[in-house]
C-alpha atoms as a PDB file:
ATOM      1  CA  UNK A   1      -6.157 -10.714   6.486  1.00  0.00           C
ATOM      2  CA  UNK A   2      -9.739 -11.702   5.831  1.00  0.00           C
ATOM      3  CA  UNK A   3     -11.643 -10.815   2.590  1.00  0.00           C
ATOM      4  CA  UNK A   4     -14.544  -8.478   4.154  1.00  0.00           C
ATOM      5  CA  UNK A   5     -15.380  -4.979   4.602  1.00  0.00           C
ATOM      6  CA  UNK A   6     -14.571  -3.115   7.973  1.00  0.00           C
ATOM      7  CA  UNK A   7     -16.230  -0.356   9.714  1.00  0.00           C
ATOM      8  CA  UNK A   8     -14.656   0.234  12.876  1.00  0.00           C
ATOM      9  CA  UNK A   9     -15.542   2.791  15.488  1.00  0.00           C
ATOM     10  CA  UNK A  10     -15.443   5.089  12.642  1.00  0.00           C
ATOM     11  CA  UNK A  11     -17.564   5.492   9.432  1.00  0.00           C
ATOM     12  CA  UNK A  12     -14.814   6.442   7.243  1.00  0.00           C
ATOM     13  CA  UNK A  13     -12.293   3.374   8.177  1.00  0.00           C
ATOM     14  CA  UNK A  14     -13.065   1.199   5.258  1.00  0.00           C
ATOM     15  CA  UNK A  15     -10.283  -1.814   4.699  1.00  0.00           C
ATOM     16  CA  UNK A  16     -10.007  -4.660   2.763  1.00  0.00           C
ATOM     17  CA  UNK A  17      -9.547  -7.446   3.199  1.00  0.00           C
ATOM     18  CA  UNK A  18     -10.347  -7.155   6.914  1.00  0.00           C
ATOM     19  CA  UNK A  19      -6.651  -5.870   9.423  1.00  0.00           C
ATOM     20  CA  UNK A  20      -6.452  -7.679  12.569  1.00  0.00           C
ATOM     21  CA  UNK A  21      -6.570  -4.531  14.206  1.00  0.00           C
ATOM     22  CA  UNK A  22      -8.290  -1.039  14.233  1.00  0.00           C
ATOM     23  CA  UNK A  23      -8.183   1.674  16.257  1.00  0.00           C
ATOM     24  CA  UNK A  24      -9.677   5.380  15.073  1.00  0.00           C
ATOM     25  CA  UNK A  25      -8.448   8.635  16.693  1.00  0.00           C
ATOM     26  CA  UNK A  26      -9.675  12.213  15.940  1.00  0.00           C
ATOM     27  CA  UNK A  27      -8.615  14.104  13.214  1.00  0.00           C
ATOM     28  CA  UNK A  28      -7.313  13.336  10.051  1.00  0.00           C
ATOM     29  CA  UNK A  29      -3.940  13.871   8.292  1.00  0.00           C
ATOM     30  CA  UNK A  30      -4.005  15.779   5.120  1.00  0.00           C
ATOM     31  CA  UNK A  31      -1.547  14.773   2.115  1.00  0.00           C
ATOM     32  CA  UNK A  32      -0.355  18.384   0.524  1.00  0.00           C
ATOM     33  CA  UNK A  33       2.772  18.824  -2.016  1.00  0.00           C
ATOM     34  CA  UNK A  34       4.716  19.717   1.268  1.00  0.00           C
ATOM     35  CA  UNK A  35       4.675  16.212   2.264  1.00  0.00           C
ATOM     36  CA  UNK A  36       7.962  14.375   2.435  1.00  0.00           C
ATOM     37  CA  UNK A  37       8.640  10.627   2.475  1.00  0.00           C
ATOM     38  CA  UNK A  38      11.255   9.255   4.660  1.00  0.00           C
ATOM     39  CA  UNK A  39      13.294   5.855   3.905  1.00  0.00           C
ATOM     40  CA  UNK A  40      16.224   4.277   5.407  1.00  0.00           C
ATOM     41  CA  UNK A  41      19.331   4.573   3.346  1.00  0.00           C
ATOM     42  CA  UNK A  42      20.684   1.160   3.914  1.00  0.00           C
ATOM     43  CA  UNK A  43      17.675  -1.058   2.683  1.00  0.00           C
ATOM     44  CA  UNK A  44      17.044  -0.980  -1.066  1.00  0.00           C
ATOM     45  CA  UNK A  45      13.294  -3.053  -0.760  1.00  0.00           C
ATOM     46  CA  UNK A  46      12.405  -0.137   1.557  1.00  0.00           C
ATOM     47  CA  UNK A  47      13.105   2.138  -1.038  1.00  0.00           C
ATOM     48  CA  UNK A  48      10.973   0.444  -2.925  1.00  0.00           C
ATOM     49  CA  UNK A  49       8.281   0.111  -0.784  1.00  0.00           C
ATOM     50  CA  UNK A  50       8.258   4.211  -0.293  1.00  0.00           C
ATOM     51  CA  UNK A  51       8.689   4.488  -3.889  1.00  0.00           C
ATOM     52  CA  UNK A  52       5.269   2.689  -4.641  1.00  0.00           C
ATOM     53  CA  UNK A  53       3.496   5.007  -2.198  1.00  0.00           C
ATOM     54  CA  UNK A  54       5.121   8.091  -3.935  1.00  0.00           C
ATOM     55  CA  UNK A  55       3.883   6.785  -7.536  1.00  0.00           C
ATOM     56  CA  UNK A  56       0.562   5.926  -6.177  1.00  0.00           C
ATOM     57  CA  UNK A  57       0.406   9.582  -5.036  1.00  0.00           C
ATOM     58  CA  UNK A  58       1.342  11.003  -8.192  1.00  0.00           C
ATOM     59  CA  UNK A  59      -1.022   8.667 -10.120  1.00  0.00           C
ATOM     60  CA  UNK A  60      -4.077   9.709  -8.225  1.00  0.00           C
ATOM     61  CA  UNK A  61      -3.404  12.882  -7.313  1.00  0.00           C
ATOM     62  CA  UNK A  62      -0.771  14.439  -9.326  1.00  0.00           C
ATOM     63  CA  UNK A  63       1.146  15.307  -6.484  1.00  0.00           C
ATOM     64  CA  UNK A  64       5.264  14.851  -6.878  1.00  0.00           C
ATOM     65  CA  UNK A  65       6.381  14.124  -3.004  1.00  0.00           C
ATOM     66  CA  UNK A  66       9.971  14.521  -2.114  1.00  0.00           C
ATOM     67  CA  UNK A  67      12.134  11.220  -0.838  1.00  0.00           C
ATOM     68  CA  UNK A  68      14.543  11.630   1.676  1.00  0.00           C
ATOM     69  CA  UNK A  69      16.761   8.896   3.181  1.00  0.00           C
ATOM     70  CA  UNK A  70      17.675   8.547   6.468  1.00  0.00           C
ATOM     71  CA  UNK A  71      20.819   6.538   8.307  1.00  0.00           C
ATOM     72  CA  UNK A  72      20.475   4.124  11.447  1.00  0.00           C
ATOM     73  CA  UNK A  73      18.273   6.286  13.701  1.00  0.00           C
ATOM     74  CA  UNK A  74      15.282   8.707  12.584  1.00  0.00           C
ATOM     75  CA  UNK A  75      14.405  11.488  14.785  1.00  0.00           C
ATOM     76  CA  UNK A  76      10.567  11.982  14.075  1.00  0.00           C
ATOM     77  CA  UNK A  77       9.195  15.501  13.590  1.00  0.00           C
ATOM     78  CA  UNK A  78       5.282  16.505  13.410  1.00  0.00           C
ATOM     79  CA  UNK A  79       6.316  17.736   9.653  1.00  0.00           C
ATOM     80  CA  UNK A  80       3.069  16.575   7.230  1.00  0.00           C
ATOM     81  CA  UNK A  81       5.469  13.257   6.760  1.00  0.00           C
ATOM     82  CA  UNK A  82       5.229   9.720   5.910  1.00  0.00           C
ATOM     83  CA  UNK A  83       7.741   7.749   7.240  1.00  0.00           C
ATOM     84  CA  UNK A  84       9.244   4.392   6.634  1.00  0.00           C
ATOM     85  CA  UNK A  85      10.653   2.315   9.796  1.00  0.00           C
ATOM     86  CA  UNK A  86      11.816  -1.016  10.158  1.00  0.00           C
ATOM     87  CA  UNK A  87      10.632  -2.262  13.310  1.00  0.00           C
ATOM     88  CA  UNK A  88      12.224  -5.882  14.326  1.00  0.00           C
ATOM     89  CA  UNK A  89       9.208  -6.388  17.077  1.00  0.00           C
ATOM     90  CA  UNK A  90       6.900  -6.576  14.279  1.00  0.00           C
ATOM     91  CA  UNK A  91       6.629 -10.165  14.148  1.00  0.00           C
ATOM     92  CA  UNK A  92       6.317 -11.722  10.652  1.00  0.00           C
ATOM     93  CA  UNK A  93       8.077 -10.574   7.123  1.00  0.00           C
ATOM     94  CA  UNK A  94       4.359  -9.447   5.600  1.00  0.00           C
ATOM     95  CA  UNK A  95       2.946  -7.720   9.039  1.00  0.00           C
ATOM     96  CA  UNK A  96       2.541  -4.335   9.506  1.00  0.00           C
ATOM     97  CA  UNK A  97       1.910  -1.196  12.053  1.00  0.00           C
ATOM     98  CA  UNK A  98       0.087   1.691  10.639  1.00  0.00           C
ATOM     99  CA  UNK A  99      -0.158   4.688  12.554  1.00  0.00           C
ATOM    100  CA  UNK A 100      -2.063   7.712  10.467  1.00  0.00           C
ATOM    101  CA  UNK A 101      -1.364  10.978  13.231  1.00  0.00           C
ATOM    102  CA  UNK A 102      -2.945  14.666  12.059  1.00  0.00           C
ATOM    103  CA  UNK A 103       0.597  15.709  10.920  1.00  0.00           C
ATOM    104  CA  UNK A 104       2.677  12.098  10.436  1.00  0.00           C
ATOM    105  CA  UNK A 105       2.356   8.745   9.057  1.00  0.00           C
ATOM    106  CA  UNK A 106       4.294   5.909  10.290  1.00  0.00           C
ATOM    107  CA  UNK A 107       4.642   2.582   8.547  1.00  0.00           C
ATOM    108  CA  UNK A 108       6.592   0.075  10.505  1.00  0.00           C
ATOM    109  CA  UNK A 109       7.816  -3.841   9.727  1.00  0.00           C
ATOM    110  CA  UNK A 110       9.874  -6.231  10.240  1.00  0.00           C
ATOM    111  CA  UNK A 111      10.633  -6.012   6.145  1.00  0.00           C
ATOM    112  CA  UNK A 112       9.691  -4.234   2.810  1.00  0.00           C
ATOM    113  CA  UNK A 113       6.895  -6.560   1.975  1.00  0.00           C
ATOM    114  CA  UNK A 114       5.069  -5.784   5.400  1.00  0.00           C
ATOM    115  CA  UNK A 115       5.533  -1.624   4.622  1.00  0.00           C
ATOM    116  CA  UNK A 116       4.298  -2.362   0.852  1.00  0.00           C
ATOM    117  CA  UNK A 117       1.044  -4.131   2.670  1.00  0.00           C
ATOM    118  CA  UNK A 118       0.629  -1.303   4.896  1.00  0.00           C
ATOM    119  CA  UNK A 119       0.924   1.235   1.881  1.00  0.00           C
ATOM    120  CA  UNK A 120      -1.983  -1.036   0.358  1.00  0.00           C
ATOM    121  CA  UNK A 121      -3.423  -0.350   3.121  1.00  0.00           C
ATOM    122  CA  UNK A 122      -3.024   3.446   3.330  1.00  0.00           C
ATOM    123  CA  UNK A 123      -4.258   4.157  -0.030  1.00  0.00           C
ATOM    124  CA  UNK A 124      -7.679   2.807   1.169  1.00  0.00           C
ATOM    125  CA  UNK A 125      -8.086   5.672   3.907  1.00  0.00           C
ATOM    126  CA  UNK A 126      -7.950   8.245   1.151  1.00  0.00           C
ATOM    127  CA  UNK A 127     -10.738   9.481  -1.228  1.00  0.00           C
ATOM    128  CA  UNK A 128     -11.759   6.699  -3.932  1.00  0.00           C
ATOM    129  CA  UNK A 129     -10.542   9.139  -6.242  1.00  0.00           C
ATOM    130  CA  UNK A 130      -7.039   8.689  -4.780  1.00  0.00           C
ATOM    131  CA  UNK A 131      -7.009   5.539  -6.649  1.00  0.00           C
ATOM    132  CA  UNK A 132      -7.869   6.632  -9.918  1.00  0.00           C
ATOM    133  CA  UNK A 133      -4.775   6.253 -13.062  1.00  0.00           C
ATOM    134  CA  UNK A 134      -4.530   9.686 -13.515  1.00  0.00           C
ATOM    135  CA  UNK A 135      -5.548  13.015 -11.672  1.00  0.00           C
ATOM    136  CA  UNK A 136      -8.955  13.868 -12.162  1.00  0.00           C
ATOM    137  CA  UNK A 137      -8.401  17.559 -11.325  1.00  0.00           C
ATOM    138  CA  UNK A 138     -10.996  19.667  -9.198  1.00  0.00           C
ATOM    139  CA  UNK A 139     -10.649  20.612  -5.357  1.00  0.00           C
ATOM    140  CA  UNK A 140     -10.380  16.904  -3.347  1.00  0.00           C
ATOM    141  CA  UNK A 141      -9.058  17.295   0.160  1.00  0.00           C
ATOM    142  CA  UNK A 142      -6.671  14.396   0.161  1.00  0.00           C
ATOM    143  CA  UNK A 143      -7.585  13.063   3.685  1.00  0.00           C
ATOM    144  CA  UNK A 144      -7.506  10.283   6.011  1.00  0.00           C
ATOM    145  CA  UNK A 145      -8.988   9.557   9.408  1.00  0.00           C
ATOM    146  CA  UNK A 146      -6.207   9.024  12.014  1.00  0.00           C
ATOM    147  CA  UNK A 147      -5.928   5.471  13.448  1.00  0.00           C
ATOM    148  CA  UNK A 148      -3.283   3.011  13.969  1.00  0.00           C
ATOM    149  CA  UNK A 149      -4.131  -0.064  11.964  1.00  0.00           C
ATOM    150  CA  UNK A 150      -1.835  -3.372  12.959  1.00  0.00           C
ATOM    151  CA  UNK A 151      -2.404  -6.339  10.688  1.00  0.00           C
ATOM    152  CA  UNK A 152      -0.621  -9.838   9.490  1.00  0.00           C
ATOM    153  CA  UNK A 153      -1.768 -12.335   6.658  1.00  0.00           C
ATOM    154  CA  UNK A 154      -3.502 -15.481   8.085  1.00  0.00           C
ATOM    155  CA  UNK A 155      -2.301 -17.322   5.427  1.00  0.00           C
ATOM    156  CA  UNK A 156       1.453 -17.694   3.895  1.00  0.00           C
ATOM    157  CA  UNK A 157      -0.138 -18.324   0.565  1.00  0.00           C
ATOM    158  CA  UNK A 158      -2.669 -16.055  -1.148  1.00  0.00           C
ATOM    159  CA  UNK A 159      -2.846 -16.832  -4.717  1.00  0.00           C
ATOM    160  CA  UNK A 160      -5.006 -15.366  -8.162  1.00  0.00           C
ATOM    161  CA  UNK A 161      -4.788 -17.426 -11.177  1.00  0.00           C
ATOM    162  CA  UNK A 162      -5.149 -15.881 -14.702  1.00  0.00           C
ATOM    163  CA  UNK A 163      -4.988 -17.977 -17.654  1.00  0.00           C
ATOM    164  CA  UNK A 164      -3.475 -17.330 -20.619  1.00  0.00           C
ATOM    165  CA  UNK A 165      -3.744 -20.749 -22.249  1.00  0.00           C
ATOM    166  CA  UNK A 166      -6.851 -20.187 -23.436  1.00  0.00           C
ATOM    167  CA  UNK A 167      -7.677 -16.205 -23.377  1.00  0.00           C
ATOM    168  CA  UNK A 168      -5.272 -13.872 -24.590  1.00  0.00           C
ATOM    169  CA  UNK A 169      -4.735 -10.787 -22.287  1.00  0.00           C
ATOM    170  CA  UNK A 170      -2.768  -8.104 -23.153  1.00  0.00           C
ATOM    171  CA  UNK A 171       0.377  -6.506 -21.418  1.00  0.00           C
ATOM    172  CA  UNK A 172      -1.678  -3.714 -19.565  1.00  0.00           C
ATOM    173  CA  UNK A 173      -4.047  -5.963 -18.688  1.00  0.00           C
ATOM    174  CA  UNK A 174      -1.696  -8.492 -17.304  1.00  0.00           C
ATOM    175  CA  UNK A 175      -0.241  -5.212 -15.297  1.00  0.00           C
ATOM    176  CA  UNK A 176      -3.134  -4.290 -14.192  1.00  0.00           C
ATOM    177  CA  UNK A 177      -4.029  -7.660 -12.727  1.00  0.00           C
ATOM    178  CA  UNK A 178      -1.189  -7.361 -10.394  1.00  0.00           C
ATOM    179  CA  UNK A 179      -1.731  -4.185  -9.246  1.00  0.00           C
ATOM    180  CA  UNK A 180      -5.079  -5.373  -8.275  1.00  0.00           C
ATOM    181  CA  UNK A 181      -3.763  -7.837  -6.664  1.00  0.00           C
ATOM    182  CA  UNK A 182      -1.438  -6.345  -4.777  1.00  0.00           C
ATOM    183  CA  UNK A 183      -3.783  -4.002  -3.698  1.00  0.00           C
ATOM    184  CA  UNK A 184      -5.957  -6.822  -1.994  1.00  0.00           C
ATOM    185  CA  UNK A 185      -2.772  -8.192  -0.442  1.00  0.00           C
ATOM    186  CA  UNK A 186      -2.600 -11.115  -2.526  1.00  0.00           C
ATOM    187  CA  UNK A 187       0.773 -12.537  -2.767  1.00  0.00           C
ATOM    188  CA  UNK A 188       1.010 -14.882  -5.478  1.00  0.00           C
ATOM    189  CA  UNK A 189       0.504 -14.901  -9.359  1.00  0.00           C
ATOM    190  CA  UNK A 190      -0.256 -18.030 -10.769  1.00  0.00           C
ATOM    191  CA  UNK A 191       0.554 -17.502 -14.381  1.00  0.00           C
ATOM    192  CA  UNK A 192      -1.114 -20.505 -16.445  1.00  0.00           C
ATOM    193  CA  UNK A 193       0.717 -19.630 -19.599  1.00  0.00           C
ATOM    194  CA  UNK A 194       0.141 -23.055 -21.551  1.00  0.00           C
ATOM    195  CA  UNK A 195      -1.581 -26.145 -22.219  1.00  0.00           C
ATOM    196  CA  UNK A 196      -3.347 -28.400 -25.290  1.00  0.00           C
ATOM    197  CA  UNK A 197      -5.612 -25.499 -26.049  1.00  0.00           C
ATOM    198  CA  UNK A 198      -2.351 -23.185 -26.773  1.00  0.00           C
ATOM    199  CA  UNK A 199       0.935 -21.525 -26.000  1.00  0.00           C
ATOM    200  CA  UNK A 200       0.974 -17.549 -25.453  1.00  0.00           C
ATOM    201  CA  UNK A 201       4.529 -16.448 -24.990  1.00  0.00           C
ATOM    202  CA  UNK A 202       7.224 -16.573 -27.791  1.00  0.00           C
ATOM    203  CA  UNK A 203      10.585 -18.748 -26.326  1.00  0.00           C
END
């Protein structure tokens, strides 16, 4: 994952940081209330992972999708669906396959934390307004170009330090920091809670 801005083949595939991988394909797939989410039953951090796409869509565009689990084997249908596959040839725990068809989304990785990156990842192919905190309202067309985007981190560590020794930050802020994070694939939060100049948390 590199820290620049991509335009690949197609004007509207804009990614950061940088995936290893881009390839664009005609059409787009269009995110309605219709649109279910498909998990496997047997891995809670999957669930999670689907789970923070779901709230994402519901925070930017106030649409509730349904969840629906599925057991050993999926049977993929062209459905307006996003699904969620482990994939054990995906090699490395963060790494990711995204494949954005006109009627299906498929995340697949080796583990949860490669399907959260590749929701990161998602979100970006949307409107900007996809990302706001709350629905805006009006008439957006909740697209996104189809491609298949495969990517890995270059680096095991990606660290942000905030620090709370010396400037006091809020809960929401602190929140928001690691969404932000997150959202720019960094994996680590170096917390710098204390030093001469003070001591933030009550213990």
């Amino acid at each position: 994952m590199f820290p620049v801005l991509l335009s690949c083949q197609s004007d509207m595939i804009h990614v950061i940081p940088r995936p290893v991988s881009v390839e664009a394909a005609d059409g787009f797939f269009t995110l309605t209330a219709k649109t279910q989410v498909f998990y496997p039953d047997d891995e809670p951090d999957w669930a999670i992972a689907a789970q923070a796409w779901t709230e994402l869509v519901k925070s930017g565009t106030g649409l509730a999708l349904k969840t629906k689990t599925y057991h050993a084997t999926l049977r993929q249908t062209d459905n307006q669906a996003v699904y969620f596959l482990p994939d054990a040839s995906i090699s490395g725990a963060e790494a990711y396959r995204l494949e954005v068809h006109q009627r299906s989304i498929v995340i697949r990785a080796q583990s949860a934390a490669g399907a959260f990156y590749a929701v990161q990842t998602l979100r970006q192919l949307f409107p900007p307004e996809f990302n706001r905190l709350s629905p805006s309202g009006g008439s957006t067309a909740w697209t996104a170009p189809c491609c298949t985007i495969a990517d890995a981190p270059r680096f095991a560590y990606r660290g942000l330090h905030l620090d709370v020794g010396r400037h006091f930050f809020p809960v929401d802020y602190v929140k928001r920091y690691i969404d932000l994070m997150a959202f720019h694939k960094v994996n680590v939060f170096h917390w710098h809670l204390t030093d001469d100049q003070g001591w933030r948390i009550e213990i």
